[in-house]
N, C-alpha and C. Protein backbone atom coordinates (compact mmCIF):
# COMPACT_ATOMS: atom_id res chain seq x y z
N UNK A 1 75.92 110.09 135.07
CA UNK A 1 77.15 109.88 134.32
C UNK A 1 76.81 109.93 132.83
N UNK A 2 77.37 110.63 131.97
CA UNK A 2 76.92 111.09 130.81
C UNK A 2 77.94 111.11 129.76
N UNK A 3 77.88 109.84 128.64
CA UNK A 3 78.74 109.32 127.56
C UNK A 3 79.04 109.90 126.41
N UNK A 4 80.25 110.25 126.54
CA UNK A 4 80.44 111.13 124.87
C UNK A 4 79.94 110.15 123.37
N UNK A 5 79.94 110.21 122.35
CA UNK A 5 79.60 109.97 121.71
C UNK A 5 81.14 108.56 120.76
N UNK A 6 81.85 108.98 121.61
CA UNK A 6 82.97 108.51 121.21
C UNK A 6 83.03 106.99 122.41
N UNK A 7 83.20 107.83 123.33
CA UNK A 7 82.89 106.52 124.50
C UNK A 7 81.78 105.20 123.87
N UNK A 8 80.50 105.69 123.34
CA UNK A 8 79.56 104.70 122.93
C UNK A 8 80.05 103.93 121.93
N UNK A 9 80.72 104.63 121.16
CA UNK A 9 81.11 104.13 119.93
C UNK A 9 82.75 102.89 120.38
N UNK A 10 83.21 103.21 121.87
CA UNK A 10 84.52 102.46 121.68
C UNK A 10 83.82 101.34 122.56
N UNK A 11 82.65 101.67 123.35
CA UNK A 11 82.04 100.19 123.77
C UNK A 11 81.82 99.42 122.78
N UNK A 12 80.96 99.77 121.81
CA UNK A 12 80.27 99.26 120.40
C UNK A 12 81.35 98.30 119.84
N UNK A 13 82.68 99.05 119.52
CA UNK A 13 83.61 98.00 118.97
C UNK A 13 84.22 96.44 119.97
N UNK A 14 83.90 97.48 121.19
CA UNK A 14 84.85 96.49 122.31
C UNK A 14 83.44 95.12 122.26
N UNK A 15 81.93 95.29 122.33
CA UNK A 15 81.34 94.33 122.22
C UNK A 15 80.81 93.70 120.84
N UNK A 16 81.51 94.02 119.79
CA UNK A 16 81.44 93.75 118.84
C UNK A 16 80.32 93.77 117.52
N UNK A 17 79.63 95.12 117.84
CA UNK A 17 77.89 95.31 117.37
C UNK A 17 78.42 96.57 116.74
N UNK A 18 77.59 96.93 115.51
CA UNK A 18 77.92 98.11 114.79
C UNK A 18 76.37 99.15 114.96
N UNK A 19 77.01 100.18 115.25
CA UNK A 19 75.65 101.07 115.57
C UNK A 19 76.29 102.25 114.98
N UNK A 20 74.83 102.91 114.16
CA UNK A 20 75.08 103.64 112.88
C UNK A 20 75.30 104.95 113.86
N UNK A 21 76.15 106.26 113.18
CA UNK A 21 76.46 107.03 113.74
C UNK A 21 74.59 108.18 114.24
N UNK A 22 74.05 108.07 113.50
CA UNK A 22 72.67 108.74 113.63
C UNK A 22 72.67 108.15 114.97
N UNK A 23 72.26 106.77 115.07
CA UNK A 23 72.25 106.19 116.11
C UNK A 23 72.87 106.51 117.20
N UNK A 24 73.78 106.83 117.71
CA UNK A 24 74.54 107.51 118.24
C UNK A 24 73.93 108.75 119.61
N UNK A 25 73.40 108.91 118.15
CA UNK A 25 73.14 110.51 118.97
C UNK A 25 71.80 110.46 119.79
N UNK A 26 71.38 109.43 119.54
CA UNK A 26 69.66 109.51 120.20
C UNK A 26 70.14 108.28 121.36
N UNK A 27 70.78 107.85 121.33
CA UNK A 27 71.10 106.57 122.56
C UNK A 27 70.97 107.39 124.17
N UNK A 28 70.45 106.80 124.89
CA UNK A 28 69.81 107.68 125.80
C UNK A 28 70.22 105.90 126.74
N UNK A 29 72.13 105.76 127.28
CA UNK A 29 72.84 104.60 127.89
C UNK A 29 72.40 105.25 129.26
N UNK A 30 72.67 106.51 129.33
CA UNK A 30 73.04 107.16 130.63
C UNK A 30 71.86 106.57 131.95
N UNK A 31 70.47 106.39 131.37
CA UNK A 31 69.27 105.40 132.35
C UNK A 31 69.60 104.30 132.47
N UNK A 32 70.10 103.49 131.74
CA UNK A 32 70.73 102.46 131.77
C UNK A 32 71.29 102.09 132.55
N UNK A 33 72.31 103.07 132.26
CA UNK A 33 73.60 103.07 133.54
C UNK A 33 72.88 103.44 135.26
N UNK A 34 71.93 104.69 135.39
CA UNK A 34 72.22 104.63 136.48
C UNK A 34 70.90 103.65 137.25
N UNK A 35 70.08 102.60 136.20
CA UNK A 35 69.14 101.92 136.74
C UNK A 35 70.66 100.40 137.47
N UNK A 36 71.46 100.72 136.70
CA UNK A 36 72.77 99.14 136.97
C UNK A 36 73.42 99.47 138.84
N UNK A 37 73.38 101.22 138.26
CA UNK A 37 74.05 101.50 140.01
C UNK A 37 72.78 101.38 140.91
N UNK A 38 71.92 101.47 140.68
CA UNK A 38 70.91 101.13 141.71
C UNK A 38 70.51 99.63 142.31
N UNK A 39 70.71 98.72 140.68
CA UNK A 39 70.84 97.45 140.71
C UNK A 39 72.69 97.00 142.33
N UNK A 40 73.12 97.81 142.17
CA UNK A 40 73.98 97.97 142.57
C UNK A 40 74.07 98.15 144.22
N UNK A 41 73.59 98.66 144.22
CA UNK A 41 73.34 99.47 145.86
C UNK A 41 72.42 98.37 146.47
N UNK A 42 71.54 97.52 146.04
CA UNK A 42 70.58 96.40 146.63
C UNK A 42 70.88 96.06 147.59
N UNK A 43 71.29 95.01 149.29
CA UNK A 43 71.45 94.86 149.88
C UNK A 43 70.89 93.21 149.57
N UNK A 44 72.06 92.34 149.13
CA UNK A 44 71.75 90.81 148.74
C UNK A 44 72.50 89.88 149.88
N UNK A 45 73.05 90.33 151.27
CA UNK A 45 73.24 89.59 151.57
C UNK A 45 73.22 88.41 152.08
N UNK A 46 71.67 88.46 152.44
CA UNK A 46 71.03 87.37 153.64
C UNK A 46 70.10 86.08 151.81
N UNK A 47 70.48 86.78 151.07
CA UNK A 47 70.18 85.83 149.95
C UNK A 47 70.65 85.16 149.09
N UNK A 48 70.46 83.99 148.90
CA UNK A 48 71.17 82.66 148.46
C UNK A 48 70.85 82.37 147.48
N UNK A 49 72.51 82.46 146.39
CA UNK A 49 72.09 82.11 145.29
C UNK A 49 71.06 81.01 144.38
N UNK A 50 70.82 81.26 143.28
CA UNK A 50 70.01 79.80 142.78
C UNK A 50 70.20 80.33 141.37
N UNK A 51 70.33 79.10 140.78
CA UNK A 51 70.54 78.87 139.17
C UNK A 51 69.53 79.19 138.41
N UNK A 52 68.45 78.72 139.05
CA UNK A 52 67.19 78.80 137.91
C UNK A 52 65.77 79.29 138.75
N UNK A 53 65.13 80.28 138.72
CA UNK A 53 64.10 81.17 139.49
C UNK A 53 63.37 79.91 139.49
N UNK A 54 63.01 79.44 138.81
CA UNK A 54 61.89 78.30 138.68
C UNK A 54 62.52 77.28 139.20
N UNK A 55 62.29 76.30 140.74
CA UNK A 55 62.55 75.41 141.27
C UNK A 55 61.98 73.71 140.80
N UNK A 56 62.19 73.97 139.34
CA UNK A 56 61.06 72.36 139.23
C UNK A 56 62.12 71.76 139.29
N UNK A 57 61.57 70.65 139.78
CA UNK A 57 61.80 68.92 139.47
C UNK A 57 61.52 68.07 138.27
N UNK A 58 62.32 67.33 137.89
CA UNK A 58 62.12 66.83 136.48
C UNK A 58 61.09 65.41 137.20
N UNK A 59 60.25 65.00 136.66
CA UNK A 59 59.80 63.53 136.64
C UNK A 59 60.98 62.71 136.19
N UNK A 60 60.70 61.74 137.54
CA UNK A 60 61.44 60.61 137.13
C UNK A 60 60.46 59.37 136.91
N UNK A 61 61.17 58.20 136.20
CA UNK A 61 60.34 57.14 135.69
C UNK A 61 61.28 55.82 135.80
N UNK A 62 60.53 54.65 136.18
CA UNK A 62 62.00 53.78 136.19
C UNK A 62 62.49 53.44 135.23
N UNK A 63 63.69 52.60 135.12
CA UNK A 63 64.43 52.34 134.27
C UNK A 63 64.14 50.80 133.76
N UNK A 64 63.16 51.17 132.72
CA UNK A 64 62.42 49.56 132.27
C UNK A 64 62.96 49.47 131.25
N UNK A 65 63.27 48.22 130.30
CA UNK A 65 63.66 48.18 129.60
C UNK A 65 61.90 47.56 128.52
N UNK A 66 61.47 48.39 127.73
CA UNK A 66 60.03 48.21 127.26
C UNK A 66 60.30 47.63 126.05
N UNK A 67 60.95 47.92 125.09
CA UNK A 67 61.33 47.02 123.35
C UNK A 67 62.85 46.31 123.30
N UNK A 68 63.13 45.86 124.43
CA UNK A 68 64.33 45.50 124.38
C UNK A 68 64.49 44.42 123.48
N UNK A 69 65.39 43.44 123.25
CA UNK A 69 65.69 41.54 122.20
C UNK A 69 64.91 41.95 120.75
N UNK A 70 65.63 43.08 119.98
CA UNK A 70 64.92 43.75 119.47
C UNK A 70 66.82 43.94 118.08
N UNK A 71 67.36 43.24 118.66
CA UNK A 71 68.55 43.23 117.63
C UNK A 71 68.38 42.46 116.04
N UNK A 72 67.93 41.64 115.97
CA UNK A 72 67.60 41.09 114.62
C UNK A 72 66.82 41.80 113.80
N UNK A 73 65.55 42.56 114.54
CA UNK A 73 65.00 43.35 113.56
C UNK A 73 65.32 44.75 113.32
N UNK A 74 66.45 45.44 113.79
CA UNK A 74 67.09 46.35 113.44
C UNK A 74 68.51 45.91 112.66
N UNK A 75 69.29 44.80 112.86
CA UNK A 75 69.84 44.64 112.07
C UNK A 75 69.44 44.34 110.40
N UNK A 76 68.72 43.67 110.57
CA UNK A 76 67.56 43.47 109.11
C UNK A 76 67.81 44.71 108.21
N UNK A 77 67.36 46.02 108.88
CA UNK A 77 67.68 46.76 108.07
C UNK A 77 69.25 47.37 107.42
N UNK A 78 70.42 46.93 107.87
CA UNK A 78 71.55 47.11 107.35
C UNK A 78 71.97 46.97 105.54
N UNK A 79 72.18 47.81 104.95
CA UNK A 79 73.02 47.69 103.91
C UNK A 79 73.92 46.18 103.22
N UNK A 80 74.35 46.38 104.39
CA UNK A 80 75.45 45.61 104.18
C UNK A 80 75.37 44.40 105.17
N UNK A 81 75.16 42.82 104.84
CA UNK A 81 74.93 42.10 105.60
C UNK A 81 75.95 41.45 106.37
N UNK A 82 76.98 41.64 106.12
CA UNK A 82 78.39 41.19 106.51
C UNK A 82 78.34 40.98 108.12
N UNK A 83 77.89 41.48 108.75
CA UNK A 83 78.43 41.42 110.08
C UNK A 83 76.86 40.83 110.95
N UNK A 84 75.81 41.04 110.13
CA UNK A 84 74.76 40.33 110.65
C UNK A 84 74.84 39.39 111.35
N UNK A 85 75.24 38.10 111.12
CA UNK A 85 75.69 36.90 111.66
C UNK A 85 76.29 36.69 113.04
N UNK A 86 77.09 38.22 113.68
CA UNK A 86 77.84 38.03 114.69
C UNK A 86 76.85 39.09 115.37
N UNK A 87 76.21 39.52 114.75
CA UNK A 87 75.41 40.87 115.75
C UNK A 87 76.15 42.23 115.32
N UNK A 88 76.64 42.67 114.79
CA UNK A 88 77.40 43.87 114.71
C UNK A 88 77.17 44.79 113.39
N UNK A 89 76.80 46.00 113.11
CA UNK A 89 76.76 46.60 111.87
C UNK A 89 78.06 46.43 111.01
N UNK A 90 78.11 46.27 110.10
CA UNK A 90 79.39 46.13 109.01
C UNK A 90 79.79 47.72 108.47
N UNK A 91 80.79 48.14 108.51
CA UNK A 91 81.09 49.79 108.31
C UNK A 91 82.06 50.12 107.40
N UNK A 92 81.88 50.87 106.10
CA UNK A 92 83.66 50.90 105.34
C UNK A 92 84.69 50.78 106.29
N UNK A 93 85.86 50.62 106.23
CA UNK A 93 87.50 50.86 106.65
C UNK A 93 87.37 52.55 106.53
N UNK A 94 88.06 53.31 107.32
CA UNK A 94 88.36 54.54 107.46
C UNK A 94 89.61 54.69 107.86
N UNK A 95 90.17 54.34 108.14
CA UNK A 95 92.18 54.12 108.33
C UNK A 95 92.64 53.02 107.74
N UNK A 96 93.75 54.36 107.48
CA UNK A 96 94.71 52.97 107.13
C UNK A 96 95.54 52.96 108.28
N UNK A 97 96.27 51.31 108.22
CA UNK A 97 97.10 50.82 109.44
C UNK A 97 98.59 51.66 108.73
């Protein structure tokens, strides 16, 4: 199957890539194309999809809590001490009511 020069050029716009007209003329889609119909013709039925070729497993680890009672000395560092006292960061107003 063999692409006019015009055809390449109305894919080009339709996928949104600019290819110089020189360019054009040496584009050699047509292998392309018929390596996709071959891709094509495969016989996939007895095979089951999968998301990712590589089957790993993530490590898991439990759920410890290692630096936890750890609120006073991150509040310490606040700006603004206002809300220290109750546990809570103090923050400008950003609305009005």
């Amino acid at each position: 199957m063999a692409f006019s020069k015009q055809q390449l050029q109305k894919f080009a716009d339709l996928i949104k890539i600019d290819i110089p007209e020189e360019k054009l003329e040496s584009m050699n889609i047509d292998s392309v194309i018929d390596w996709l119909d071959k891709l094509q013709k495969i016989d996939t039925s007895g095979v089951e999809p999968m998301l990712n070729p590589a089957e790993h497993k993530l490590p898991q680890r439990q759920d410890i809590v290692t630096d936890g009672n750890i609120r006073d000395e991150i509040l310490a560092n606040t700006p603004d001490k206002t809300g220290n006292s109750r546990g809570y960061f103090a923050v400008p107003k950003v609305m009005d009511e």
